[in-house]
Protein backbone atom coordinates (compact mmCIF):
# COMPACT_ATOMS: atom_id res chain seq x y z
CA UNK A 1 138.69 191.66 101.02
CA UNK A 2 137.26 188.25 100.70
CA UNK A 3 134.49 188.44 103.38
CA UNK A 4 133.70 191.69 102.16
CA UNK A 5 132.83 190.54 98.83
CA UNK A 6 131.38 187.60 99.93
CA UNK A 7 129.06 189.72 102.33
CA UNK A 8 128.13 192.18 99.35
CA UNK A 9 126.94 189.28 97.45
CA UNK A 10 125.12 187.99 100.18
CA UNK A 11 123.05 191.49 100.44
CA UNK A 12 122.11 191.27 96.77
CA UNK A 13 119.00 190.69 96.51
CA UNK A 14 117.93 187.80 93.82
CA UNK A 15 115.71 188.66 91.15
CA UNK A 16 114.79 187.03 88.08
CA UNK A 17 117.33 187.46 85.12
CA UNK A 18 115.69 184.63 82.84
CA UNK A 19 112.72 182.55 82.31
CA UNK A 20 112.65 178.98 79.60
CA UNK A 21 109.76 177.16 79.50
CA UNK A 22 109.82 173.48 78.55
CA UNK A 23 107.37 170.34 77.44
CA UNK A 24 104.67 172.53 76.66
CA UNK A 25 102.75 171.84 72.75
CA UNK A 26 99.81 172.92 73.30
CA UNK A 27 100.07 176.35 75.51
CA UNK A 28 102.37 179.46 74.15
CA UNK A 29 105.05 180.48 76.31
CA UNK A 30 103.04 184.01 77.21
CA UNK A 31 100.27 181.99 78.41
CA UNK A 32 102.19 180.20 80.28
CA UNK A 33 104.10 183.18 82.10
CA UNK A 34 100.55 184.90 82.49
CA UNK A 35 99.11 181.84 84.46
CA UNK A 36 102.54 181.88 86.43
CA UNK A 37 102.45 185.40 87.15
CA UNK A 38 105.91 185.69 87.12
CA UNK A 39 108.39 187.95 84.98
CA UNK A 40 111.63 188.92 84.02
CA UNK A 41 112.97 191.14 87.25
CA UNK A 42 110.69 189.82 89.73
CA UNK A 43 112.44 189.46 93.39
CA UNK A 44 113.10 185.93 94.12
CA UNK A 45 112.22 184.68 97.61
CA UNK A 46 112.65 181.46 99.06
CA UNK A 47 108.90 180.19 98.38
CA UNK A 48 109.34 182.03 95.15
CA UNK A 49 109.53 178.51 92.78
CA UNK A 50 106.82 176.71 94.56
CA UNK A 51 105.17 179.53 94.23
CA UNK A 52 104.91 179.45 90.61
CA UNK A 53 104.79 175.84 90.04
CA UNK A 54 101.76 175.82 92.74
CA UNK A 55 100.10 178.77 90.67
CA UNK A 56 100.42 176.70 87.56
CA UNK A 57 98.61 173.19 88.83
CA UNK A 58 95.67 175.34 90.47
CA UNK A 59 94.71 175.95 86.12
CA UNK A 60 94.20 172.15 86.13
CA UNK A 61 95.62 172.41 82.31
CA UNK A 62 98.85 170.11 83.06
CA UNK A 63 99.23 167.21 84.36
CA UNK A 64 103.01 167.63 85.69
CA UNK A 65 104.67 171.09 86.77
CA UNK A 66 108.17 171.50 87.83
CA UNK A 67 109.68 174.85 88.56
CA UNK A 68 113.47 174.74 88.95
CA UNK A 69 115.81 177.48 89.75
CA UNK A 70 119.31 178.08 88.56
CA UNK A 71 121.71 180.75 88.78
CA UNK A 72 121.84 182.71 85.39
CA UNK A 73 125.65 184.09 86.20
CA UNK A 74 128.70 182.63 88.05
CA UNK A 75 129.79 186.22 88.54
CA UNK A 76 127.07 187.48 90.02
CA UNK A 77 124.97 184.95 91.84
CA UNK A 78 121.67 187.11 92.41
CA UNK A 79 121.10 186.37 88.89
CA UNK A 80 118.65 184.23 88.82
CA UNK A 81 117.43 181.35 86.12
CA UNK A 82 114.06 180.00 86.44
CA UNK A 83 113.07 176.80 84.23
CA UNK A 84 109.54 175.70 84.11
CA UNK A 85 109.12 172.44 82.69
CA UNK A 86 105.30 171.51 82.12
CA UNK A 87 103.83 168.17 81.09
CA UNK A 88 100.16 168.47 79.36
CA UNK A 89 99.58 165.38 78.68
CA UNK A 90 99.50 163.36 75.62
CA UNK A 91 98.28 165.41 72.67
CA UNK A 92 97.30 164.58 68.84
CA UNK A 93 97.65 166.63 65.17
CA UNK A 94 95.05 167.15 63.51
CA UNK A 95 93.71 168.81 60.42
CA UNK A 96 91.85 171.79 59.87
CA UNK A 97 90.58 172.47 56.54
CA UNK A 98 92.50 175.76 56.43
CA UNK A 99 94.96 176.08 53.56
CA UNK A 100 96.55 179.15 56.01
CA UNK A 101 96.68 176.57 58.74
CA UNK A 102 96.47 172.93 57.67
CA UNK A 103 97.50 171.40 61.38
CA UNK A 104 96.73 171.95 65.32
CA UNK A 105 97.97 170.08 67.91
CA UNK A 106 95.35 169.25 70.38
CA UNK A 107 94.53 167.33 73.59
CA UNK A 108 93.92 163.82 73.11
CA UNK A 109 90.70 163.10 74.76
CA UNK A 110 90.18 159.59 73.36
CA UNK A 111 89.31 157.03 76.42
CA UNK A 112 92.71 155.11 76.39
CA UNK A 113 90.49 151.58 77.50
CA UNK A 114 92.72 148.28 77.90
CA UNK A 115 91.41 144.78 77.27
CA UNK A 116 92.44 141.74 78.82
CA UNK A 117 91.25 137.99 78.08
CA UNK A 118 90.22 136.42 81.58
CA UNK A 119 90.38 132.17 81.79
CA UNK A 120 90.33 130.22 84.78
CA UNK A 121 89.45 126.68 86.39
CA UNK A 122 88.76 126.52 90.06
CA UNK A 123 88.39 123.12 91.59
CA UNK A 124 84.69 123.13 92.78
CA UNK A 125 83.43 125.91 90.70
CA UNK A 126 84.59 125.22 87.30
CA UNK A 127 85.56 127.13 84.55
CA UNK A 128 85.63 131.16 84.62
CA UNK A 129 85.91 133.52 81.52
CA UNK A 130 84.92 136.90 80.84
CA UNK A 131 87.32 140.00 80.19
CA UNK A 132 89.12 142.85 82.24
CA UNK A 133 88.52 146.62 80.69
CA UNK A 134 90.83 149.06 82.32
CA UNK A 135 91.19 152.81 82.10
CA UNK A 136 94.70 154.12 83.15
CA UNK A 137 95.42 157.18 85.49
CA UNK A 138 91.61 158.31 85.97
CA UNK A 139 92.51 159.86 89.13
CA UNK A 140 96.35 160.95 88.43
CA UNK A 141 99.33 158.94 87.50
CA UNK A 142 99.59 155.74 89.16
CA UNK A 143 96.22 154.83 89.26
CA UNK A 144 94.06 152.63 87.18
CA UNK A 145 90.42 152.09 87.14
CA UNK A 146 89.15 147.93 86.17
CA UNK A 147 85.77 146.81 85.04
CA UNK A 148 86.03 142.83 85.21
CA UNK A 149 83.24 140.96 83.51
CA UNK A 150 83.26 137.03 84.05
CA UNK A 151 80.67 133.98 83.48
CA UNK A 152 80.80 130.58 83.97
CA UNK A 153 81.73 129.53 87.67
CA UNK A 154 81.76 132.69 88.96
CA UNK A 155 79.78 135.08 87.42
CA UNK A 156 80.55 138.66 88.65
CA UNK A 157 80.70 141.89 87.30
CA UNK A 158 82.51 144.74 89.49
CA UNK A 159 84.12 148.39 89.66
CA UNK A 160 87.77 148.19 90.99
CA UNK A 161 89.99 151.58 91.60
CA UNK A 162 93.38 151.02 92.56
CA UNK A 163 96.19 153.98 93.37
CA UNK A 164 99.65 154.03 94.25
CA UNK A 165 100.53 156.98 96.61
CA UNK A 166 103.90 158.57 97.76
CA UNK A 167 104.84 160.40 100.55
CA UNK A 168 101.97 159.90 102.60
CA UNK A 169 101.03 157.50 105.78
CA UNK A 170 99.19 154.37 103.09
CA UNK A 171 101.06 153.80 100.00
CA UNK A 172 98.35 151.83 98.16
CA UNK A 173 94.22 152.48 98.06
CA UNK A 174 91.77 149.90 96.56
CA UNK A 175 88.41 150.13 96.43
CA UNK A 176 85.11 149.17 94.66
CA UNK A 177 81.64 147.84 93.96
CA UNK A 178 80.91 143.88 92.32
CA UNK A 179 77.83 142.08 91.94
CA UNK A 180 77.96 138.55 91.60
CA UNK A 181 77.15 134.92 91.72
CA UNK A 182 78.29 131.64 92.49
CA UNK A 183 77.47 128.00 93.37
CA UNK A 184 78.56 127.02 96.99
CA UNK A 185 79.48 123.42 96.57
CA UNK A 186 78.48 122.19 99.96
CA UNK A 187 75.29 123.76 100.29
CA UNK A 188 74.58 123.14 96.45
CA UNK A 189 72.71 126.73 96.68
CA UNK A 190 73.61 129.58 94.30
CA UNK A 191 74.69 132.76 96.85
CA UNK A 192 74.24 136.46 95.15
CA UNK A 193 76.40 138.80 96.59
CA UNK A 194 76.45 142.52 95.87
CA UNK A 195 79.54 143.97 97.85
CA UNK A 196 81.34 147.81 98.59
CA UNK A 197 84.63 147.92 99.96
CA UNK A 198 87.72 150.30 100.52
CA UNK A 199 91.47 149.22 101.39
CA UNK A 200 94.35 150.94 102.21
CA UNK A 201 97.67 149.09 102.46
CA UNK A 202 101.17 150.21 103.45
CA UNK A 203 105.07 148.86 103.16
CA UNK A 204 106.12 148.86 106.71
CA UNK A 205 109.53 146.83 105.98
CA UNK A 206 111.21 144.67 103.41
CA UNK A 207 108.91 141.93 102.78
CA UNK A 208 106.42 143.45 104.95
CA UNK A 209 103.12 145.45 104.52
CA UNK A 210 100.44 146.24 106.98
CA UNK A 211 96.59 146.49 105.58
CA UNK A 212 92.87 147.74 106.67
CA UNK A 213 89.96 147.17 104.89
CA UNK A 214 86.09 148.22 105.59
CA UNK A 215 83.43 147.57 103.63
CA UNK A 216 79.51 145.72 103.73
CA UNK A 217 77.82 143.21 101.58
CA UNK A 218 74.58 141.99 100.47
CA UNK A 219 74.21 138.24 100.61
CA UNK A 220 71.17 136.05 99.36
CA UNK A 221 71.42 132.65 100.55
CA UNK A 222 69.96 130.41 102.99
CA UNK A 223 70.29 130.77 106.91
CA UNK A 224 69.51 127.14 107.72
CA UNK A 225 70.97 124.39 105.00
CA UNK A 226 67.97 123.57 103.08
CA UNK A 227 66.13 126.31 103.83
CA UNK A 228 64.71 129.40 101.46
CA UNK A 229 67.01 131.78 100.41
CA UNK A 230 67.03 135.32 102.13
CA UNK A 231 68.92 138.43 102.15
CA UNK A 232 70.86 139.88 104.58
CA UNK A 233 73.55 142.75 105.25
CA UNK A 234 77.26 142.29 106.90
CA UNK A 235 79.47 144.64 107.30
CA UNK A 236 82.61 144.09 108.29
CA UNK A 237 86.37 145.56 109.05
CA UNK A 238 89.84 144.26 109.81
CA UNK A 239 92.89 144.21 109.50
CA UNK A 240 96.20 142.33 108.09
CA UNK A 241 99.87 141.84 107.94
CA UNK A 242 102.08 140.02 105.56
CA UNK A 243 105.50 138.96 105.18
CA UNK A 244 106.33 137.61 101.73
CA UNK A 245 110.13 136.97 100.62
CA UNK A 246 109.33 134.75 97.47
CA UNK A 247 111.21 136.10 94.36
CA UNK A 248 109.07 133.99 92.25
CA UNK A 249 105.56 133.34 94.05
CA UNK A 250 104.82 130.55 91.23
CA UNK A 251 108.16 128.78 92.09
CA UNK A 252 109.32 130.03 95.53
CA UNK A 253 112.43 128.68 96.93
CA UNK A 254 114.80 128.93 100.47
CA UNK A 255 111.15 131.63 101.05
CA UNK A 256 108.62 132.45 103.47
CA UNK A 257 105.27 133.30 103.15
CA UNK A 258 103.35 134.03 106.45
CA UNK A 259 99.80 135.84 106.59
CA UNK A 260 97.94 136.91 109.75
CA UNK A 261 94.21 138.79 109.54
CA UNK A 262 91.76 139.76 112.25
CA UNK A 263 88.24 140.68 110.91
CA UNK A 264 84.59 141.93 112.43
CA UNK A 265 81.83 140.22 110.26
CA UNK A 266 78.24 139.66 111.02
CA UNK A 267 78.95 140.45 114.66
CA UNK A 268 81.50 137.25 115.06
CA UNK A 269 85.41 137.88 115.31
CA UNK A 270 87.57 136.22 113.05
CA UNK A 271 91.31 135.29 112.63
CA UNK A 272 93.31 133.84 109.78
CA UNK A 273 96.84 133.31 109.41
CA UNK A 274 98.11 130.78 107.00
CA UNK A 275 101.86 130.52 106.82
CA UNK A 276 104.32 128.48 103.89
CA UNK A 277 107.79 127.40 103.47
CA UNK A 278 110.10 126.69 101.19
CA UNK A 279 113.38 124.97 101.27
CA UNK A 280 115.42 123.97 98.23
CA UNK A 281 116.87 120.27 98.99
CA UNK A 282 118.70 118.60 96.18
CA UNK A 283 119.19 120.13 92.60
CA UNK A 284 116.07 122.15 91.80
CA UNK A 285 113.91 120.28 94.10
CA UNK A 286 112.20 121.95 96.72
CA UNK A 287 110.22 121.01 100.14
CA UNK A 288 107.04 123.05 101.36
CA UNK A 289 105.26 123.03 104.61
CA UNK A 290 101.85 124.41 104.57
CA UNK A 291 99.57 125.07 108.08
CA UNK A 292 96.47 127.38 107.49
CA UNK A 293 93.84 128.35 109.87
CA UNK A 294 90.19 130.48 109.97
CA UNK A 295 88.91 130.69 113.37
CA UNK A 296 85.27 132.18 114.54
CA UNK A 297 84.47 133.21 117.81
CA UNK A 298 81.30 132.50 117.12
CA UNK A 299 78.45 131.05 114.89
CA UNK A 300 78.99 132.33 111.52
CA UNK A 301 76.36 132.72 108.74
CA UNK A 302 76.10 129.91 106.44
CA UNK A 303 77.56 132.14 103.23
CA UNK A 304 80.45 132.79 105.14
CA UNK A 305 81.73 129.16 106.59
CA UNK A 306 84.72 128.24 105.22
CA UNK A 307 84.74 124.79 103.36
CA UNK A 308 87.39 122.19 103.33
CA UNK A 309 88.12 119.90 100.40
CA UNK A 310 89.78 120.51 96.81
CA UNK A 311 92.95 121.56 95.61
CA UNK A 312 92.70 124.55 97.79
CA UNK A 313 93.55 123.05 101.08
CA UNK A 314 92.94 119.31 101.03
CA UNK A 315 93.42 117.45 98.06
CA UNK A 316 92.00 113.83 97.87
CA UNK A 317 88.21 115.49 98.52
CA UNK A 318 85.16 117.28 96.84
CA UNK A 319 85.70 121.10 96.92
CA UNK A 320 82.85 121.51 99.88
CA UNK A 321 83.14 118.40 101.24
CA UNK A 322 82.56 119.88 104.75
CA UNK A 323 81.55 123.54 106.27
CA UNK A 324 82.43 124.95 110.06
CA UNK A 325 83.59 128.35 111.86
CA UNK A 326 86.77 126.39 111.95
CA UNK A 327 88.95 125.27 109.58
CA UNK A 328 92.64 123.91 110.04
CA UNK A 329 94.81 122.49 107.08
CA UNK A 330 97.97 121.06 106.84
CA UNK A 331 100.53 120.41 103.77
CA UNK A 332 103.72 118.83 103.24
CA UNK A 333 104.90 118.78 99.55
CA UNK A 334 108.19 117.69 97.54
CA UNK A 335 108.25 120.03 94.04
CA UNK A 336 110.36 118.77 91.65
CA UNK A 337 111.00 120.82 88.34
CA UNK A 338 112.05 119.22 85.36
CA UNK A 339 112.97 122.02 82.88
CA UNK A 340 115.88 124.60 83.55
CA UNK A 341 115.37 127.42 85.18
CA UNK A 342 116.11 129.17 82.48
CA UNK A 343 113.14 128.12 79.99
CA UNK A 344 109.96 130.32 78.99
CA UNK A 345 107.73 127.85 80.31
CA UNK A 346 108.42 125.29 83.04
CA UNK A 347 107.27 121.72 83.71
CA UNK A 348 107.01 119.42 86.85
CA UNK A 349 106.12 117.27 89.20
CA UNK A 350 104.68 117.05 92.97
CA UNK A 351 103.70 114.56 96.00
CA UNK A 352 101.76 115.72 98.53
CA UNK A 353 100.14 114.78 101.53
CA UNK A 354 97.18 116.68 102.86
CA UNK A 355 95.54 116.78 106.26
CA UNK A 356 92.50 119.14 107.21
CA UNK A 357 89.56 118.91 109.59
CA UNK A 358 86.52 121.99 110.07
CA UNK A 359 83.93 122.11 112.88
CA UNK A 360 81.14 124.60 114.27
CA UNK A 361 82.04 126.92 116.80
CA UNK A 362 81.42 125.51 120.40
CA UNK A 363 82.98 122.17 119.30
CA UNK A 364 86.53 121.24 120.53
CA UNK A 365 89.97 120.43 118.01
CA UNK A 366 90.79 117.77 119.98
CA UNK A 367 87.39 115.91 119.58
CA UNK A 368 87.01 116.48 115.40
CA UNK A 369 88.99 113.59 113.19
CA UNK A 370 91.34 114.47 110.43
CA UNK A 371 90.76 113.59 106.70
CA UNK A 372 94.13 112.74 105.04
CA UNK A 373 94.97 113.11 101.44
CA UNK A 374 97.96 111.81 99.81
CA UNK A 375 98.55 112.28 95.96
CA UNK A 376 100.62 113.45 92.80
CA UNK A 377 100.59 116.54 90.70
CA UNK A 378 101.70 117.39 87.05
CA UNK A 379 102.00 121.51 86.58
CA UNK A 380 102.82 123.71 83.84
CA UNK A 381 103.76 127.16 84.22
CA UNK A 382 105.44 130.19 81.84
CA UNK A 383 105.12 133.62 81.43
CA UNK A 384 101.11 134.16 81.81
CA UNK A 385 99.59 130.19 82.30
CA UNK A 386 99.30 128.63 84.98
CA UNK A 387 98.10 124.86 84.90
CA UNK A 388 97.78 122.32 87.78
CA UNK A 389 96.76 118.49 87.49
CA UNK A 390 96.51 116.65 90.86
CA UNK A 391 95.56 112.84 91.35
CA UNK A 392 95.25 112.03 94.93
CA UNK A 393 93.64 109.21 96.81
CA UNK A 394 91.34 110.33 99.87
CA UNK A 395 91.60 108.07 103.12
CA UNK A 396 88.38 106.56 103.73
CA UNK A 397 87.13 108.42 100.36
CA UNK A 398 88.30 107.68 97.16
CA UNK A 399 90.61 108.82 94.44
CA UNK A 400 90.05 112.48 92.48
CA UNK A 401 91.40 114.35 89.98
CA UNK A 402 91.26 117.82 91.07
CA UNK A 403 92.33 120.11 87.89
CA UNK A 404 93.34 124.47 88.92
CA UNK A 405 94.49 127.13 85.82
CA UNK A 406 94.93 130.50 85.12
CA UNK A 407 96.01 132.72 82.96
CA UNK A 408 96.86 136.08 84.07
CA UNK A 409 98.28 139.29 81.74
């Protein structure tokens, strides 16, 4: 008796016994069941739901469908509920005029643009300020579409569209247009840039994400040191991978940060990696090992050498103190917070000791001499400042105060 009834039910055939429509302000429920062309007995099939919700997004008039089925009956099962749930997006009331109608709700098509404040101070290039508009979702949820304008140091202006994906093979796209301008402090020359790119990036593993990036740029600067500026084109393409298990990156501890790229630019091969430690010793304190590299195979452009000196790799030196296809730096460095971890903003001290050398490509490592620079920091950090005052003493050089902030939103 049970398999027959069980075998009657399975012959039913479903149809549609109820339809509810939610989230929708602006559309009436009849529009919405005429765009889904769907009604009360309809047969339901398998692709019946997707169907509808499918039929819905091709209108382009919501920005989020969802079609859910339910059964409308315990007793009989081919009964069926479906519950379209529609998102249109955010919507405002305004008035009319009309005593018979005083109020209409109606899409809200004011540009939703966010401001930021930008501040920073790069050793070598001085101080950078300007502001960050952003639009958010221009191209669907999850995406967000930035219009940085900065003077000072580096003056730049640029188009930046970021997306988060799901579901497919690259889980974040980047991509954009900048113009901009800046003083290189070896060659004391100003070098214009005006730049196109497009990344795609993708979590891999915990703590790891793989990356590809293509793009070109337009460079004005001299191709001899001295010489008159000129322009020229590089494209270039490559590719990257990235483990990163700091909780905090400002204040990493018992972490590892390791980066390796491989790039194609102005017809010369180049690979990075720079890799960093972190070890918590006694109390709060913590130990860091530093070892960077950027290796040409061949002679690079003089825009694109990479320069040693400064708080960015070697401490003790002018920001530009020297220029190669080479560069190799070195760090050791004992961190030692003095506030609990628990503050807003934290305080702190460092000693360092630096070691870096760069040379042209042809040259050998074993032949270049190391510049060593040993020192003391004070930092500052909390929610959205970052402040970093070094003294160090360079060996065969002299002593510098090399000063690096930022405040980031």
């Amino acid at each position: 008796m049970l398999a027959a009834l069980l075998l009657a039910f399975a012959l039913q055939r479903e149809t549609v016994a109820d339809i509810r429509i939610h989230g929708n302000t602006l559309t009436p429920d009849a529009e919405i069941l005429r765009l889904a062309d769907i009604a009360i007995g309809a047969p339901v099939e398998p692709t019946t739901a997707e169907q509808v919700a499918a039929r819905l997004r091709s209108t382009r008039r919501f920005e989020k469908v969802e079609v859910l089925k339910r059964f409308a009956s315990i007793a009989d099962p081919s009964q069926i509920l479906l519950v379209i749930v529609v998102d249109e997006g955010p919507v405002q009331i305004e008035r009319t005029g009309d005593p018979n109608r005083p109020v209409q709700v109606v899409k809200n098509r004011r540009i939703n643009l966010l401001f930021l404040p930008v501040f920073n101070a790069e050793d070598g290039y001085g101080v950078t300020y300007g502001a960050r508009l952003a639009l958010p979702d221009p191209v669907g949820k999850s995406s967000r579409l930035a219009f940085p304008l900065t003077w000072g140091g580096d003056k730049r202006a640029a188009l930046e569209l970021e997306k988060t994906l799901t579901g497919t093979v690259v889980d974040r796209v980047t991509a954009g247009a900048s113009i901009s301008r800046r003083t290189n402090p070896f060659f004391d020359r100003d070098d214009d840039r005006l730049r196109v790119w497009a990344r795609g990036e993708r979590e891999v593993a915990p703590h790891v994400r793989v990356g590809a990036a293509a793009g070109t740029q337009r460079i004005t600067f001299p191709v001899v040191p001295g010489g008159t500026r000129q322009s020229d084109t590089y494209p270039s393409a490559g590719a990257d991978v990235v483990l990163d298990t700091r909780v905090d990156p400002l204040l990493p501890r018992n972490a590892i940060y390791a980066r390796a790229g491989y790039e194609r630019i102005a017809g010369v091969n180049r690979a990075d990696f720079d890799v960093r430690g972190y070890v918590g010793v006694v109390g709060q304190t913590v130990a860091a090992l530093r070892l960077q590299r950027s290796g040409a195979g061949g002679a690079l452009p003089l825009a694109l050498k990479p320069l040693l000196g400064g708080m960015s790799n070697l401490r003790g030196f002018a920001a530009g103190t020297a220029a190669g296809d080479t560069l190799l730096a070195t760090s050791a460095e004992l961190i030692v917070p003095l506030t609990s971890p628990l503050s807003f903003g934290k305080l702190g001290l460092s000693a360092f000791i630096d070691a870096g050398t760069v040379y042209e490509h042809g040259q050998r490592l074993a032949d270049q001499d190391w510049r060593q620079g040993i020192g003391g920091s004070v930092w500052f950090t909390a929610a959205f400042l970052r402040l970093n005052v070094a003294v160090a003493h360079g060996r065969g050089s002299s002593t510098r105060v090399h000063v690096g902030a930022n405040v980031a939103f």
